[in-house]
C-alpha atoms as a PDB file:
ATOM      1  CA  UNK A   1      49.253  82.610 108.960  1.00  0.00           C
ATOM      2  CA  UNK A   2      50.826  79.298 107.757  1.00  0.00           C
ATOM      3  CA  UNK A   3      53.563  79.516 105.504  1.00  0.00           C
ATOM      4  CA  UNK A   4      51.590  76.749 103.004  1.00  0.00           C
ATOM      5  CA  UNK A   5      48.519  79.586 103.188  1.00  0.00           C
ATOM      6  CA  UNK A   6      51.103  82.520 102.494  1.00  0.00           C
ATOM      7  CA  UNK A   7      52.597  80.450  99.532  1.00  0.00           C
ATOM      8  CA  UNK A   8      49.447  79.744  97.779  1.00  0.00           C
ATOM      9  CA  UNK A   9      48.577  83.704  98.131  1.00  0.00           C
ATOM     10  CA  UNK A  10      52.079  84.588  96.903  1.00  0.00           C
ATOM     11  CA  UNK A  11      51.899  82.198  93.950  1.00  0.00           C
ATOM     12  CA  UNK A  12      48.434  83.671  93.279  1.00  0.00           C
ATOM     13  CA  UNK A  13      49.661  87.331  93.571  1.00  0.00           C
ATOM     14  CA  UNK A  14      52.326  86.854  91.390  1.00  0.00           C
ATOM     15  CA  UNK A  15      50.194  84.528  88.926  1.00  0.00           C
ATOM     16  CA  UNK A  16      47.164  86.958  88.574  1.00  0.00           C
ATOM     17  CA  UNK A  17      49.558  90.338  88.511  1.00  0.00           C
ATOM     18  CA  UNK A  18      46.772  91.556  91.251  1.00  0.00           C
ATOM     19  CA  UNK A  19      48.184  93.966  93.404  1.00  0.00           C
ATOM     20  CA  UNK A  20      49.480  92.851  97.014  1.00  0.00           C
ATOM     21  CA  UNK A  21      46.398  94.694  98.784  1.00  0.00           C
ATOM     22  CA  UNK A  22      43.385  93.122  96.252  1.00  0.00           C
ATOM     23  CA  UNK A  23      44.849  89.614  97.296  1.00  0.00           C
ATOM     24  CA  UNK A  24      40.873  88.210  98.019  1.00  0.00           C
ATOM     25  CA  UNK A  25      40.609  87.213 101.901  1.00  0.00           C
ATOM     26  CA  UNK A  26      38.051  84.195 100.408  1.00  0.00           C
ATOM     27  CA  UNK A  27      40.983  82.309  99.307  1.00  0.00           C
ATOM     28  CA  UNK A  28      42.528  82.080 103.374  1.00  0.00           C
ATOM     29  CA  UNK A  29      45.857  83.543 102.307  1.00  0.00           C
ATOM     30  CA  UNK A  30      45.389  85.734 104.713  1.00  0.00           C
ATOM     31  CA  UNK A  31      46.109  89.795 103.471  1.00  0.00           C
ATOM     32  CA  UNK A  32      48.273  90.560 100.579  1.00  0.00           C
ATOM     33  CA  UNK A  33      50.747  92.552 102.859  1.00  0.00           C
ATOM     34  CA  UNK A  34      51.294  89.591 105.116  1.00  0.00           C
ATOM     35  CA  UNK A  35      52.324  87.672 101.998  1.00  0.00           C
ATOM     36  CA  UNK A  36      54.395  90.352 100.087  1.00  0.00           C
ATOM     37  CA  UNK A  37      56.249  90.208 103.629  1.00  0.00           C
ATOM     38  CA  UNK A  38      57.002  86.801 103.801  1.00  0.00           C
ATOM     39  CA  UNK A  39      57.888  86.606 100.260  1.00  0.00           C
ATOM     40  CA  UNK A  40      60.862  89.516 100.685  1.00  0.00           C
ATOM     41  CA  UNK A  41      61.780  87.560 104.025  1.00  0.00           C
ATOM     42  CA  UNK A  42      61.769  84.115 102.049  1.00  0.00           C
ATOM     43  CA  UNK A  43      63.640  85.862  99.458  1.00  0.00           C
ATOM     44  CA  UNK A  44      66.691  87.422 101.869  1.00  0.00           C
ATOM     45  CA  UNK A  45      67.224  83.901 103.230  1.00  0.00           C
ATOM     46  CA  UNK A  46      67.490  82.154 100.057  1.00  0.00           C
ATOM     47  CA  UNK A  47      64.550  80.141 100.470  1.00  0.00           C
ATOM     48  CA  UNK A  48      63.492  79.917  96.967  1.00  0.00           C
ATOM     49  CA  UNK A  49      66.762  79.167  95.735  1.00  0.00           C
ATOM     50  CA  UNK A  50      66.465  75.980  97.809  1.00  0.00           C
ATOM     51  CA  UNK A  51      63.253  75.120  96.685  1.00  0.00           C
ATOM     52  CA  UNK A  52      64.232  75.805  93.054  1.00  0.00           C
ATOM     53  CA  UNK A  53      66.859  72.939  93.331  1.00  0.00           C
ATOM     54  CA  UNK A  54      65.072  70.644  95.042  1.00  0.00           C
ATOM     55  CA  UNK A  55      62.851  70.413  92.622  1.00  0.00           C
ATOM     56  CA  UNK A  56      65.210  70.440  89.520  1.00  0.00           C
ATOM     57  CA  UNK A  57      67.030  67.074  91.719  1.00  0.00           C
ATOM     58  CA  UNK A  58      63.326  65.886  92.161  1.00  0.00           C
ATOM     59  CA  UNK A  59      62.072  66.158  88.403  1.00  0.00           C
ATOM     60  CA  UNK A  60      65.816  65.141  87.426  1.00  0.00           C
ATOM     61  CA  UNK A  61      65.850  61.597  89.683  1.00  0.00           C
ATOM     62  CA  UNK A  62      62.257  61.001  87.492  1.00  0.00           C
ATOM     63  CA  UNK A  63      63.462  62.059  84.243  1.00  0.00           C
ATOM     64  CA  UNK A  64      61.005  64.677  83.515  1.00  0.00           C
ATOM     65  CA  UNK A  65      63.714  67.652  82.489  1.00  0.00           C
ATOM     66  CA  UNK A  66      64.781  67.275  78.728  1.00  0.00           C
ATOM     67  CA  UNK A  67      68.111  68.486  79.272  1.00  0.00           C
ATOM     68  CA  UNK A  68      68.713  68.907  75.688  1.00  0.00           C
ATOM     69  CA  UNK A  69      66.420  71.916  75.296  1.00  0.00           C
ATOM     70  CA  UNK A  70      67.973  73.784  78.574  1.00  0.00           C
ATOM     71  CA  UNK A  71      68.837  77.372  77.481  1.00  0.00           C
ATOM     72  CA  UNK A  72      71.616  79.531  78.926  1.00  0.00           C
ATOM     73  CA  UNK A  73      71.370  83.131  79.248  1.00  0.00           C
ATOM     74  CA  UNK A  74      73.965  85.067  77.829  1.00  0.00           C
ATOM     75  CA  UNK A  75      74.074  87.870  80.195  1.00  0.00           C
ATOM     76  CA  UNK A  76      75.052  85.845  82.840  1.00  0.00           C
ATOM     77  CA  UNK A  77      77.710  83.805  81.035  1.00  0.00           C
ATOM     78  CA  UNK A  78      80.759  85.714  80.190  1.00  0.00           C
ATOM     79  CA  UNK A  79      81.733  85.811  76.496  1.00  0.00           C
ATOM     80  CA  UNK A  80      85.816  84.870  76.277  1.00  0.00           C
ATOM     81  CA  UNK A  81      87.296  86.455  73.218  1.00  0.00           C
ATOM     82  CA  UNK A  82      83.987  88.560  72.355  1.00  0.00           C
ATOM     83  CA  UNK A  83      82.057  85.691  71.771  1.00  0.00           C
ATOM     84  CA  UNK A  84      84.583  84.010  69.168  1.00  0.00           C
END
């Protein structure tokens, strides 16, 4: 299986909340266990961190992130003084 035919059955998997094993053979994905694979395999070597930055520097470049409504998550940013 391609990995372009196991990303468009991952991306519908995870879309569609479908379990892994429904994932419909019609669409060429090939089976949902071939995908859930390749997405905990893309996963452990970072892949999608990659791809997540390439296209924040691609839709940065053409000015298509506003920037100004970016949100932090406080859980992840630590809080100096107790939040004072």
């Amino acid at each position: 299986m391609t990995n372009r035919a196991c990303l468009a059955g991952i991306i519908f998997v995870l879309r569609s909340g479908i379990p892994w094993r429904t994932l419909p053979k019609r669409l060429g994905c090939g089976s949902g266990m071939t995908c859930s694979r390749r997405l905990r395999d893309w996963q452990q070597d970072g892949i999608w961190d990659l791809i997540r930055f390439a296209l924040l520097d691609l839709l940065s470049r053409d000015g298509q992130i506003d920037w100004f409504h970016a949100v932090v998550d406080s859980c992840s940013v630590r809080a100096v003084f107790e939040g004072c």
